[in-house]
Structure formats: structure tokens, C-alpha cells
N, C-alpha and C. Protein backbone atom coordinates (compact mmCIF):
# COMPACT_ATOMS: atom_id res chain seq x y z
N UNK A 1 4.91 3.59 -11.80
CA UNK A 1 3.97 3.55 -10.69
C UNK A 1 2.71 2.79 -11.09
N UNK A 2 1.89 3.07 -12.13
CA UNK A 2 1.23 2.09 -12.65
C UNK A 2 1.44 0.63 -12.73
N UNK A 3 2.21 0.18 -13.37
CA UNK A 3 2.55 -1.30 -13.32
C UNK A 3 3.08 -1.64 -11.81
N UNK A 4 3.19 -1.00 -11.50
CA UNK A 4 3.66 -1.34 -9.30
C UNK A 4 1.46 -1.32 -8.64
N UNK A 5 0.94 -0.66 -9.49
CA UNK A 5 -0.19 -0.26 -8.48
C UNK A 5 -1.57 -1.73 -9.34
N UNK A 6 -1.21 -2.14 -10.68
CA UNK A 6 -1.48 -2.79 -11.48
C UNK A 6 -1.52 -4.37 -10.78
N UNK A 7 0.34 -4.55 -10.29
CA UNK A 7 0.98 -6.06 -9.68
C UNK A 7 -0.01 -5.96 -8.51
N UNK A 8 0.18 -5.16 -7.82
CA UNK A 8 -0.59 -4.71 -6.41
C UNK A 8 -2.26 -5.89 -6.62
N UNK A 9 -2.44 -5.25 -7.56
CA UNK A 9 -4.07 -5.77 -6.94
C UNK A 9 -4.11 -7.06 -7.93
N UNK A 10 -3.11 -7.62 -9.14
CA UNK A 10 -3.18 -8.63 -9.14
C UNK A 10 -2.84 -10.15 -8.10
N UNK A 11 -2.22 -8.52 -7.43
CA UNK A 11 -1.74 -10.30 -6.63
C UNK A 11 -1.90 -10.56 -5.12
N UNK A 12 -3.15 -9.43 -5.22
CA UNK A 12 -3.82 -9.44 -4.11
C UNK A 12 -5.15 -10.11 -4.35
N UNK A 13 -5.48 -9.76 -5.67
CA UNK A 13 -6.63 -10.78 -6.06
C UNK A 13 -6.32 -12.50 -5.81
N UNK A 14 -5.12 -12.46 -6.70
CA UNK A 14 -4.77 -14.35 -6.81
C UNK A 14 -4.15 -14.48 -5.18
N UNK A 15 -3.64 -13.91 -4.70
CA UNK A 15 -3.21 -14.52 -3.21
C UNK A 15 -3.92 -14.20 -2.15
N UNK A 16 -4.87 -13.60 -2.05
CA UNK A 16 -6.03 -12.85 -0.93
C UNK A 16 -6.35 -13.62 -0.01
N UNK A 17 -6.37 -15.10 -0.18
CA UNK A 17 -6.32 -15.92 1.21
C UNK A 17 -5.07 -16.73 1.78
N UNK A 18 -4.04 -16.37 1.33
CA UNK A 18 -2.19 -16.64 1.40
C UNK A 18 -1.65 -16.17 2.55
N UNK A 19 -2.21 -14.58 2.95
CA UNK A 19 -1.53 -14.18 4.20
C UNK A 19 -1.56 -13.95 5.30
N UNK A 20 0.14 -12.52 11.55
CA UNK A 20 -0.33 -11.48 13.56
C UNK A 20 -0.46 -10.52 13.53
N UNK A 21 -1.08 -9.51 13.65
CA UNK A 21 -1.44 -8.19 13.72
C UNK A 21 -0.06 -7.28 13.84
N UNK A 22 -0.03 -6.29 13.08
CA UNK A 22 1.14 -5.39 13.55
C UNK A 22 1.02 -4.20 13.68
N UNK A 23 1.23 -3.78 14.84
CA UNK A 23 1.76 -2.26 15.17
C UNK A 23 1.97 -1.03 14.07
N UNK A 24 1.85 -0.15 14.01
CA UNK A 24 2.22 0.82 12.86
C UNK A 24 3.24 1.34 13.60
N UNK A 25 4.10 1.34 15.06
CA UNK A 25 4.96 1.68 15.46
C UNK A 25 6.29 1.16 15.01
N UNK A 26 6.37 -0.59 14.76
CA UNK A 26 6.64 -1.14 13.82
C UNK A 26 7.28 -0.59 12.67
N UNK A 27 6.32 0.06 11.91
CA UNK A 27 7.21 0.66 10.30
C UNK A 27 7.85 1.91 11.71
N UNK A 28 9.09 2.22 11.16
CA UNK A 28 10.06 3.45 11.54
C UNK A 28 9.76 4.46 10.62
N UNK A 29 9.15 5.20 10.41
CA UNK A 29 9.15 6.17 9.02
C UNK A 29 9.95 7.06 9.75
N UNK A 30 10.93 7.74 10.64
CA UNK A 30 11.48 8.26 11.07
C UNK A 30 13.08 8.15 9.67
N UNK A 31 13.50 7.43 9.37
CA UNK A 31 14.36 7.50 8.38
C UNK A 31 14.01 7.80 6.84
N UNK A 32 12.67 7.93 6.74
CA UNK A 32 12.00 8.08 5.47
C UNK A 32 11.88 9.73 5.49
N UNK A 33 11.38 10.16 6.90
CA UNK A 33 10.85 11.68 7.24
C UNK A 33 11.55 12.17 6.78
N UNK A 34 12.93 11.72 7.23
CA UNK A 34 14.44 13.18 7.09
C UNK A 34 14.29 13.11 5.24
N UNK A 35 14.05 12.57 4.53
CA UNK A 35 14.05 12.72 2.86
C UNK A 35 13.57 13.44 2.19
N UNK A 36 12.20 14.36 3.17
CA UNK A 36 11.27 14.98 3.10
C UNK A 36 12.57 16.54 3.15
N UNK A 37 13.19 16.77 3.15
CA UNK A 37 13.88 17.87 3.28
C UNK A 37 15.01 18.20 1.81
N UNK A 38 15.16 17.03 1.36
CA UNK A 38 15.42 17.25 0.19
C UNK A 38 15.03 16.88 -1.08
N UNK A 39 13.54 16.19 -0.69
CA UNK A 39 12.76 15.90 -2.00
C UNK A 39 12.05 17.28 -2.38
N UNK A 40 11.94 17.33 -4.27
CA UNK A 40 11.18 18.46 -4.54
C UNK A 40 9.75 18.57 -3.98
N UNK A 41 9.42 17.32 -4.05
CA UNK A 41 8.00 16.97 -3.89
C UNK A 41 7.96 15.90 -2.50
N UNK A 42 7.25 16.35 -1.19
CA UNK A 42 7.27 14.94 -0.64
C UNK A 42 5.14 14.93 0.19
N UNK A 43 4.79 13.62 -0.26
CA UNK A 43 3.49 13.53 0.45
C UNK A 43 3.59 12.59 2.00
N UNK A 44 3.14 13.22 3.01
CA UNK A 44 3.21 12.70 4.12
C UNK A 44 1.88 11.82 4.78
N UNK A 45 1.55 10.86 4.70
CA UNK A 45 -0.20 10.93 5.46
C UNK A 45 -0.02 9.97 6.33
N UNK A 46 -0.44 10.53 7.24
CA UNK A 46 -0.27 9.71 8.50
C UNK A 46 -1.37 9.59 9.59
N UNK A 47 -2.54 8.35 9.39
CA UNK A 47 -3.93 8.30 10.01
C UNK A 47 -3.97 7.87 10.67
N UNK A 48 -3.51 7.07 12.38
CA UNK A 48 -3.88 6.44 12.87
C UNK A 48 -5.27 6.19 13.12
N UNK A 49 -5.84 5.69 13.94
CA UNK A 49 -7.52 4.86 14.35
C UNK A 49 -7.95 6.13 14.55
N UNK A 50 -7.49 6.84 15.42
CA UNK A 50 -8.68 8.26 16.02
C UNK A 50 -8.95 9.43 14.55
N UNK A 51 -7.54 9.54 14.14
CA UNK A 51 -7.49 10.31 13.18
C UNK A 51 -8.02 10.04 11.74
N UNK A 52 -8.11 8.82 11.69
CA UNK A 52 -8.85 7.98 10.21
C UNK A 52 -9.83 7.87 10.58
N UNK A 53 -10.43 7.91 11.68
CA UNK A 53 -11.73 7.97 11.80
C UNK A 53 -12.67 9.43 12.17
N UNK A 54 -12.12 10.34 12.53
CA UNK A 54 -12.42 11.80 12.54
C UNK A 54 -12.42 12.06 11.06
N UNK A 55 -11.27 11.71 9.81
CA UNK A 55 -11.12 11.78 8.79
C UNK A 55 -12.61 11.70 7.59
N UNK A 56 -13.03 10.22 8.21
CA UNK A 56 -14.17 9.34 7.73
C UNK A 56 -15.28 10.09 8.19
N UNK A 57 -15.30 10.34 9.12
CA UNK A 57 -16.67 11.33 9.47
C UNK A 57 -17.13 12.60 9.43
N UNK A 58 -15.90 13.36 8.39
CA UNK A 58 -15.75 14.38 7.13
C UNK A 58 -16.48 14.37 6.55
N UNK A 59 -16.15 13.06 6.05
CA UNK A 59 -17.05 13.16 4.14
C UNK A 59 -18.18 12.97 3.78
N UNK A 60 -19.12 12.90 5.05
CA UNK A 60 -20.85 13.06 4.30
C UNK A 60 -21.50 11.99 5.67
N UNK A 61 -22.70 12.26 5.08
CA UNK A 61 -23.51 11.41 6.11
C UNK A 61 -24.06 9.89 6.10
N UNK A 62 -24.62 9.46 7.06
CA UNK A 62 -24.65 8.10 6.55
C UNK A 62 -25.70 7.85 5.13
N UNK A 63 -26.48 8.74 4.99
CA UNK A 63 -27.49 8.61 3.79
C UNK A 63 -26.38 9.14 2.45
N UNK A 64 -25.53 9.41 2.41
CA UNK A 64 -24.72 8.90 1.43
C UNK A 64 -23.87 8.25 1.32
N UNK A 65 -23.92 7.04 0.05
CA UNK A 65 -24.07 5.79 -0.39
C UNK A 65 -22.26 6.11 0.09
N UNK A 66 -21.51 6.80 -1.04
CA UNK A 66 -20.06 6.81 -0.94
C UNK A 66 -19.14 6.77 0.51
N UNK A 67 -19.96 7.84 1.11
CA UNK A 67 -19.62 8.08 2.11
C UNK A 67 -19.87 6.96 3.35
N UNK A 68 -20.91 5.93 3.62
CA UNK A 68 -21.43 4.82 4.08
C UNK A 68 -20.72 3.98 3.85
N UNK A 69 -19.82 3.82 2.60
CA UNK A 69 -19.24 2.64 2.12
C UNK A 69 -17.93 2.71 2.35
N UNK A 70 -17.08 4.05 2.46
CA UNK A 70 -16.34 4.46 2.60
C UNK A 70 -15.67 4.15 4.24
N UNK A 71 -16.88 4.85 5.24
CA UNK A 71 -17.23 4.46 6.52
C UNK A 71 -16.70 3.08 6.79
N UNK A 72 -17.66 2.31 5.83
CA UNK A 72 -17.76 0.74 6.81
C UNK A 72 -16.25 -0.10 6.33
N UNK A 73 -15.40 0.25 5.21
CA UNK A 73 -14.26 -0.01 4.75
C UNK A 73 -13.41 0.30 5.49
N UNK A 74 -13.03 1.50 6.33
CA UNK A 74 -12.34 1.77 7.03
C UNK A 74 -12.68 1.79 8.76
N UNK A 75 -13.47 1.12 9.26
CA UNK A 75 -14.10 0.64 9.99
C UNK A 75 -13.09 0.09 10.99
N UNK A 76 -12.38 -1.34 10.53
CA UNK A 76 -11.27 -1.99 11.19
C UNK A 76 -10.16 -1.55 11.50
N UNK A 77 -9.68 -0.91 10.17
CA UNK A 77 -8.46 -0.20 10.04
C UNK A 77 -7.86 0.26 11.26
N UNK A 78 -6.86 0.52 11.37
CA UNK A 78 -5.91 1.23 12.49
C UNK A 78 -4.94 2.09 12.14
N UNK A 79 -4.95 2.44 11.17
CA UNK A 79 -4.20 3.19 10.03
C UNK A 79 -3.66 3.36 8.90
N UNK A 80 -3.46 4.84 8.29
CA UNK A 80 -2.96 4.48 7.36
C UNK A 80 -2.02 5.58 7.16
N UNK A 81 -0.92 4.81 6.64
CA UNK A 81 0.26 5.64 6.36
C UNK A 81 1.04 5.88 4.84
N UNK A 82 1.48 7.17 4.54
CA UNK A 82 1.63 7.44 3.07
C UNK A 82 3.07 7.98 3.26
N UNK A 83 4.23 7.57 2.36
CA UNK A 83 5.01 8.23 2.08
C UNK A 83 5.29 8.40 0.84
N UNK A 84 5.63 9.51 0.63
CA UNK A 84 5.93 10.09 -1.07
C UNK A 84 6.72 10.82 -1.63
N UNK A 85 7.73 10.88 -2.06
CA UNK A 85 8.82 11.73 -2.55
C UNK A 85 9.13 11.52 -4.00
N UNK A 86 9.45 12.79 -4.50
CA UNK A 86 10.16 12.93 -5.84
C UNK A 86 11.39 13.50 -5.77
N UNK A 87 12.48 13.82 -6.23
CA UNK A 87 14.04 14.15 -6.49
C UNK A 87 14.35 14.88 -7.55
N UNK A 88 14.52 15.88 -7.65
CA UNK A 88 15.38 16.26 -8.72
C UNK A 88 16.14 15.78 -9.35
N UNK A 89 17.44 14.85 -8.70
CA UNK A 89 18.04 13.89 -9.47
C UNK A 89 18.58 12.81 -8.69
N UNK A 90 19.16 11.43 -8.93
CA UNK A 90 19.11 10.35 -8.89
C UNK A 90 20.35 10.66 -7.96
N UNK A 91 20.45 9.79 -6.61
CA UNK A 91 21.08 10.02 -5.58
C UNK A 91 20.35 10.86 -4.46
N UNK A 92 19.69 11.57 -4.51
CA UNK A 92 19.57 12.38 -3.44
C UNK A 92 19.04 11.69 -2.04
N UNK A 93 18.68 10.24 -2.77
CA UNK A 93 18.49 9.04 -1.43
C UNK A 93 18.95 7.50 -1.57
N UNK A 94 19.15 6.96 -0.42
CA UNK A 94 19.95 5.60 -1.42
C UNK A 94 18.73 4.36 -0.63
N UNK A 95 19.86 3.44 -0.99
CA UNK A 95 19.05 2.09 -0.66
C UNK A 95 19.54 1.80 0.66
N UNK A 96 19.88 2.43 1.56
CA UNK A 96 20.05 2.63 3.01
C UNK A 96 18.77 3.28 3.84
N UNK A 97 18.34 4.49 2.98
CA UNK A 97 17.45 5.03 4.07
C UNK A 97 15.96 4.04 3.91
N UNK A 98 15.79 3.35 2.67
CA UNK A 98 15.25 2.14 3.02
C UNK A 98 15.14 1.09 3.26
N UNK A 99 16.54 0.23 3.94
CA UNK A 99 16.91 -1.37 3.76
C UNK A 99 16.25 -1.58 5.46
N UNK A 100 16.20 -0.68 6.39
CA UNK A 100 15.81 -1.01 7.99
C UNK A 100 13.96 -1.25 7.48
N UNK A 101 13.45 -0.79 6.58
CA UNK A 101 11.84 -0.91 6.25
C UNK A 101 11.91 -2.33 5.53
N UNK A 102 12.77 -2.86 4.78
CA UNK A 102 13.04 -3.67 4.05
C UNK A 102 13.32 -4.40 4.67
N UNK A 103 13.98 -4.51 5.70
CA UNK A 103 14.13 -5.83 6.49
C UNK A 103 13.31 -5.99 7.28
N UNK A 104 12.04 -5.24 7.97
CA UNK A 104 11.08 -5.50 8.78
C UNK A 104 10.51 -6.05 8.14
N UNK A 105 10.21 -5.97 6.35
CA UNK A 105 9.12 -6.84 5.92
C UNK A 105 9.74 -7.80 5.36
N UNK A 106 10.64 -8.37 5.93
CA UNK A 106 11.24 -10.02 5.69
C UNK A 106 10.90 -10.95 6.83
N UNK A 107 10.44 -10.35 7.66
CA UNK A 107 9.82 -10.89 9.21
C UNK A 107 8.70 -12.00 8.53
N UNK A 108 8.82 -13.14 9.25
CA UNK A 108 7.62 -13.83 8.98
C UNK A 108 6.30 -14.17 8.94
N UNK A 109 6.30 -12.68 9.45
CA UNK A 109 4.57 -12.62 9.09
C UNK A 109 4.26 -11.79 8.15
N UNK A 110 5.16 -11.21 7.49
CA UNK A 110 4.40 -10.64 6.26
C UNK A 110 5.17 -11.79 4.65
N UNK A 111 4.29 -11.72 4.08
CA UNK A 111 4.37 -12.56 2.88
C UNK A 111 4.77 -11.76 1.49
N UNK A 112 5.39 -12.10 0.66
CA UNK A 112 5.78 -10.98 0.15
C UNK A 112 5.20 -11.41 -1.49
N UNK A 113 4.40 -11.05 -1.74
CA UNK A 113 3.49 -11.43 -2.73
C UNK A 113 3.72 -10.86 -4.52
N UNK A 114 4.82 -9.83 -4.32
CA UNK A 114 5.16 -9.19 -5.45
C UNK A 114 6.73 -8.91 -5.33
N UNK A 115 7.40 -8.99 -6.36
CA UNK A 115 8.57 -8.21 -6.38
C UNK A 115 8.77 -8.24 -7.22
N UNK A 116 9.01 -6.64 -8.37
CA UNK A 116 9.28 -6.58 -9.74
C UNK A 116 10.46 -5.39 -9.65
N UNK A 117 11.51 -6.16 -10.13
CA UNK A 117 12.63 -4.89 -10.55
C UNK A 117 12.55 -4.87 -12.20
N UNK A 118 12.75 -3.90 -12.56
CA UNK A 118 12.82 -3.32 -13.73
C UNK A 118 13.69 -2.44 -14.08
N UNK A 119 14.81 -2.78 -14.35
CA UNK A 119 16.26 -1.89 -14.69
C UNK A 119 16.53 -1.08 -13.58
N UNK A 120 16.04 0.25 -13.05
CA UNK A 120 16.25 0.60 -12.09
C UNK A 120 15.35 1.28 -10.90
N UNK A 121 14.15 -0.09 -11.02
CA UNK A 121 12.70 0.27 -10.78
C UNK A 121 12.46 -1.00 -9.73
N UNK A 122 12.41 -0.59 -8.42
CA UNK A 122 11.83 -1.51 -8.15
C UNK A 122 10.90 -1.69 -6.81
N UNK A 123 9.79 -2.83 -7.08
CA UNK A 123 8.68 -2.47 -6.26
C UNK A 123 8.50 -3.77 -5.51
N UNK A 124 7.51 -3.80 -4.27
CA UNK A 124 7.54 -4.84 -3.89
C UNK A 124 6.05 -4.60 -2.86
N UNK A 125 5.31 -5.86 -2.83
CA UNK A 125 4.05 -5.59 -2.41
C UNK A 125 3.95 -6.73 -1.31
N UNK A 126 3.42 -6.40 -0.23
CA UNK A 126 3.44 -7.35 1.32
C UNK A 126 2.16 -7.30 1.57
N UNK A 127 1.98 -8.39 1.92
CA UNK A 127 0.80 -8.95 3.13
C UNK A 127 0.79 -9.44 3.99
N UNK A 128 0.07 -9.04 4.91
CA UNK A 128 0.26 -9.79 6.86
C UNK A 128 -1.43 -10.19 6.95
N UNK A 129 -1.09 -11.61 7.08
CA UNK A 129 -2.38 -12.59 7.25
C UNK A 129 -2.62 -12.41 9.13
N UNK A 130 -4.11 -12.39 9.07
CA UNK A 130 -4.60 -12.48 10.60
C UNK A 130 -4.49 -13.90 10.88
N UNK A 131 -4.63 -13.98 12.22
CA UNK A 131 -4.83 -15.67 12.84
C UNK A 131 -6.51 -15.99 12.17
N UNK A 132 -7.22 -15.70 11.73
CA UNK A 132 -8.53 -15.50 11.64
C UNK A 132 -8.18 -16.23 9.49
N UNK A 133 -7.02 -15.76 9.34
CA UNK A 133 -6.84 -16.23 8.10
C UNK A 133 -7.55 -14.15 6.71
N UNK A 134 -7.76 -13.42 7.47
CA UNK A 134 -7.87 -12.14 6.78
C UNK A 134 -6.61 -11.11 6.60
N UNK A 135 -7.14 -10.84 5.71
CA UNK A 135 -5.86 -9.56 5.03
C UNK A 135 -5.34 -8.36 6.26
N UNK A 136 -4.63 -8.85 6.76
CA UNK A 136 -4.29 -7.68 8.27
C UNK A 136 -3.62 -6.66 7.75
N UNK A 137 -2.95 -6.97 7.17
CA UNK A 137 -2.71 -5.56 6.64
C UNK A 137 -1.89 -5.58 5.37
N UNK A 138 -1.06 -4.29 4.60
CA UNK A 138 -0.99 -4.36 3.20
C UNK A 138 0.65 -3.59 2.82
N UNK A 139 1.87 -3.53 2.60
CA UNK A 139 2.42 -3.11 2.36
C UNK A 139 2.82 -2.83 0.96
N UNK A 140 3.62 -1.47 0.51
CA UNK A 140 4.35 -1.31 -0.65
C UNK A 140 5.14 -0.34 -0.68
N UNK A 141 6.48 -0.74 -1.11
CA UNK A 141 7.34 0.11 -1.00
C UNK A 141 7.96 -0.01 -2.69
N UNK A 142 7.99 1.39 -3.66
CA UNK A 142 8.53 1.22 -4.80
C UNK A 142 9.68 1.85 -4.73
N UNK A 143 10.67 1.83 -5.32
CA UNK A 143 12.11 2.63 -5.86
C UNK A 143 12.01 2.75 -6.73
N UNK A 144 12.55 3.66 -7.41
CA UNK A 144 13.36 4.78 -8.45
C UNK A 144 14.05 5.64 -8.49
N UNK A 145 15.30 5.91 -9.35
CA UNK A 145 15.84 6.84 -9.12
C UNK A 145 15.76 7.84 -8.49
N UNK A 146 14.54 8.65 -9.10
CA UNK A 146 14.19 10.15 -8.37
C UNK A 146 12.92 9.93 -7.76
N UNK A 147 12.67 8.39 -7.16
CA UNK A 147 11.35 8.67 -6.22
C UNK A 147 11.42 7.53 -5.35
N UNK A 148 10.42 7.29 -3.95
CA UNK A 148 10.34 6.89 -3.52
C UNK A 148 8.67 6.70 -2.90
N UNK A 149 8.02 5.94 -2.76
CA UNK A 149 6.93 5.57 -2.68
C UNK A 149 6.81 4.64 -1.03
N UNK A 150 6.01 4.33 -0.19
CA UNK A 150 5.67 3.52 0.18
C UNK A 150 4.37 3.72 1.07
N UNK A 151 3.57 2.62 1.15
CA UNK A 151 2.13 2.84 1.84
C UNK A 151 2.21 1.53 2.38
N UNK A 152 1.52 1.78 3.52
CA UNK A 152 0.84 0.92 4.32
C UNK A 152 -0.20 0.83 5.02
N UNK A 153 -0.79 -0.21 4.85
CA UNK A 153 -2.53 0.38 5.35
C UNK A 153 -2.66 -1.14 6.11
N UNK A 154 -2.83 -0.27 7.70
CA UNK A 154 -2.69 -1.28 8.91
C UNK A 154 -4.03 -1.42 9.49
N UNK A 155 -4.51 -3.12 9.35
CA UNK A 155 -5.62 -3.34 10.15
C UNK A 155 -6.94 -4.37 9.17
N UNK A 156 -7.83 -4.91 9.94
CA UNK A 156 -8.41 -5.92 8.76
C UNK A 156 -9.31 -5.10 7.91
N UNK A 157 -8.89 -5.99 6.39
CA UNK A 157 -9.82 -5.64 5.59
C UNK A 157 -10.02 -6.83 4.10
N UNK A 158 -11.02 -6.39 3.70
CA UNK A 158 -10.98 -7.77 2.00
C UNK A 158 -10.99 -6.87 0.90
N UNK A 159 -10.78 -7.84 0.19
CA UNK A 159 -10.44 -6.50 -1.28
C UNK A 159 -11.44 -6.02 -1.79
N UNK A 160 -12.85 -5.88 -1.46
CA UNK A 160 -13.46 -5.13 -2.11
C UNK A 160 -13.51 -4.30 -1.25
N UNK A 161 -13.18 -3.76 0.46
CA UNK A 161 -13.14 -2.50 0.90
C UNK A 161 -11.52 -1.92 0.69
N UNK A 162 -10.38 -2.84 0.30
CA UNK A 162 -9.14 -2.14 -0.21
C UNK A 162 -9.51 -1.55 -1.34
N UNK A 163 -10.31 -1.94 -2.14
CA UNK A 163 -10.60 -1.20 -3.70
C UNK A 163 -11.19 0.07 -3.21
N UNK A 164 -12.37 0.15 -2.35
CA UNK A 164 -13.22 1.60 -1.54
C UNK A 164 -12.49 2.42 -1.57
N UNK A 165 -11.24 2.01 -1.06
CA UNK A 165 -10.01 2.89 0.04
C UNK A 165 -9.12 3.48 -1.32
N UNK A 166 -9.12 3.33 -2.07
CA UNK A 166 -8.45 3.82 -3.58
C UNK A 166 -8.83 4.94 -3.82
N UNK A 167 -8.05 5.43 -3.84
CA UNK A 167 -8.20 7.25 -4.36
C UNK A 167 -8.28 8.04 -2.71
N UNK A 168 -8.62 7.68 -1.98
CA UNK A 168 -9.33 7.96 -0.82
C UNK A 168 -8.48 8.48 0.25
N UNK A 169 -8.13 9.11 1.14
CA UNK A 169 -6.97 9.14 2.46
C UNK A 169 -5.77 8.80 2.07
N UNK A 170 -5.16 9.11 1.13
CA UNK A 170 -3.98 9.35 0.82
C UNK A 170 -3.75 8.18 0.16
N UNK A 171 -4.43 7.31 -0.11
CA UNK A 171 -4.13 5.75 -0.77
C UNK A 171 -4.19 6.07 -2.58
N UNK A 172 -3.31 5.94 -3.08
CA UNK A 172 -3.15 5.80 -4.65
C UNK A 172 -4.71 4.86 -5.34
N UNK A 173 -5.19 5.63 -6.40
CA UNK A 173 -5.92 4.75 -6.93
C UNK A 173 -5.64 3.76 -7.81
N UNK A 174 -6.39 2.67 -7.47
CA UNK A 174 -5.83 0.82 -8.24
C UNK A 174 -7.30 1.16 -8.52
N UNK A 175 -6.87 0.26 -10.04
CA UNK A 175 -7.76 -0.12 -10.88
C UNK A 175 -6.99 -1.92 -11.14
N UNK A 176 -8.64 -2.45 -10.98
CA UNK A 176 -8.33 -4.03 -11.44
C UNK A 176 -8.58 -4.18 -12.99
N UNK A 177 -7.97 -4.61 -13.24
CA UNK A 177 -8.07 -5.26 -14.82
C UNK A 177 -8.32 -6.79 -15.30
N UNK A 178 -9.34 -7.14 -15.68
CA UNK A 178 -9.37 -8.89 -15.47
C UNK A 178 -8.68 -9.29 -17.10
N UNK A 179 -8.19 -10.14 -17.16
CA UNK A 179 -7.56 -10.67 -18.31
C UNK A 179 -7.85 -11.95 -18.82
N UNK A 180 -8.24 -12.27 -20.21
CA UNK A 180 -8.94 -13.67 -20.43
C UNK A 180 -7.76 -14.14 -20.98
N UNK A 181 -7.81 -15.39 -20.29
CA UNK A 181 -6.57 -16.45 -20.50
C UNK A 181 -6.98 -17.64 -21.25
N UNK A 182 -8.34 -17.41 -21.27
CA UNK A 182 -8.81 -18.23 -22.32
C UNK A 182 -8.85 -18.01 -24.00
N UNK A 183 -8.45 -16.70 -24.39
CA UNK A 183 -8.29 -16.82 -25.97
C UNK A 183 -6.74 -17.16 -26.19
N UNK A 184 -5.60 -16.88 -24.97
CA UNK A 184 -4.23 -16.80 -25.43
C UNK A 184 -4.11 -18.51 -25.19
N UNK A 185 -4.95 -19.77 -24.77
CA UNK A 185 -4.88 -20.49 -24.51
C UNK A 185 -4.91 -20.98 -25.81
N UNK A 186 -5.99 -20.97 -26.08
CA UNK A 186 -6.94 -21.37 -27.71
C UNK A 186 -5.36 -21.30 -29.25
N UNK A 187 -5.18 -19.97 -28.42
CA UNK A 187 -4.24 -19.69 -29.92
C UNK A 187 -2.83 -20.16 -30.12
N UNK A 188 -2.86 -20.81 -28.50
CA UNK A 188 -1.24 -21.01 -28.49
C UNK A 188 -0.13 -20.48 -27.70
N UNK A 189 -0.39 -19.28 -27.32
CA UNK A 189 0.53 -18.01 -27.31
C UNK A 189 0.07 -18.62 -25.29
């Protein structure tokens, strides 16, 4: 999950101006829901506009800084949606109850900016560019054996209010890491 949440914001950093508005009716999580019955563990979050924003006006007032910043990040948004499951053991879901999510984000408006399999790991990170040329919205869906992951966070935003949104309303926290490519240059490597 790390190295999936790691790719995420690298390559949202290097592609951030790369990617039509979409619906959250759009994602079906209706085939994801039923998984929720036989995962040990399953997280559900599901915010549309009214509810992410009743959410936002929870956490403090405008004279605090977090809470203000928090506010104006999720501002555009139109939702946000979390799915989360763990398994006891490997099978208890296949690559069916996610290939109908998987083929919506082959549609041509989302760009598909990551895809890392790793033996039997695999993740993949989407972006849907506005006509305006902004980050409309953000997909990720990971696999593993005994888990299943996917988020989507629908509506405009730039990456320093996607970074805000970290830890926050059900969104996993990303940490950026900058990397100097200038000593592995120097040495060769």
C-alpha cells in the first residue's frame, strides 16, 4: 500500500498538467458493496457535495488555520468515495468483481498515469483532466490477494489541496518524497 500511495503522488506531481467532468454515479460501487460481507475488515466512505460539506463544517471554525485550509480544499469537490477491504484468505474476491470499474477507467477521459504490478500486487492510479486543463478528478484502485483498495475523489482540485485532503475524510495519507537525481547522475548509476 505504501509504494501504491508513494507512485500516486509521484505521478501526480510529474503529470499534474496531462489530464470532462464525471459523475460519481459513474463508478458502480454496487459490485464492490456485496464484498463487504465477506471481508474481515471492510471501510466504506461515501461523501457526496452535501455530505462532504456538512462533514467540513465539523472540524472547527474558520479561525482555525487546519480547519480553513481543509474547508477551502474541499470546496470544489463533489465527492469522495472510499472502498476498503481485507480477506482472510486469497480468493474470497476475484478480478471480476473489479474488471466493470476497470473498464470504466479505460474510457478516454481518464488517463492512466500509473500501473505497477508486482507479483501479485497490483495498482493503478487515474486522472480525469477538466476542459479548463485541471485535475477533475483522481482515481485508484489496488489488488492483492487478501485486499482490495480503491478511492476516488470527484471534482476540481491541484495538488497542494490533494495533499490537505490526506489523512482527512477517509482519504489515505500520501507523503511526497523529492529525490535528487542529480548525485545518481554525477556517479553514473
Amino acid at each position: 500500500m505504501k509504494k501504491m500511495l508513494r507512485a500516486l503522488i509521484s505521478a501526480t506531481v510529474v503529470l499534474f498538467g496531462l489530464v470532462p467532468a464525471l459523475a460519481a454515479q459513474d463508478f458502480d460501487f454496487k459490485t464492490l458493496d456485496k464484498l463487504a460481507a465477506s471481508a474481515k475488515s471492510a471501510t466504506n466512505v461515501t461523501l457526496n457535495g452535501f455530505l462532504l460539506q456538512l462533514a467540513v463544517g465539523a472540524l472547527g471554525s474558520d479561525n482555525d488555520k487546519d480547519a480553513a485550509s481543509l474547508k477551502s480544499a474541499v470546496s470544489r469537490l463533489k465527492g469522495i468515495y472510499v472502498r476498503a477491504y481485507e480477506f482472510d484468505k486469497t480468493g474470497q474476491y476475484s478480478e471480476s468483481d473489479v474488471a466493470p470499474l476497470r473498464a470504466m477507467l479505460k474510457q478516454p477521459r481518464w488517463q492512466a498515469v500509473v500501473d505497477v504490478r508486482e507479483e501479485k500486487e497490483w495498482t493503478q492510479v487515474y486522472l480525469l483532466q477538466t476542459t479548463d486543463n485541471k485535475l477533475g478528478g483522481l482515481a485508484v484502485v489496488s489488488t492483492e490477494p487478501t485486499a482490495l483498495t480503491v478511492v476516488y475523489v470527484d471534482g476540481e482540485m491541484n495538488l497542494d489541496e490533494l495533499m490537505k485532503l490526506t489523512g482527512s475524510l477517509g482519504i489515505p495519507h500520501l507523503k511526497v518524497t523529492k529525490t535528487d537525481n542529480s548525485k545518481s547522475k554525477k556517479s553514473g548509476k
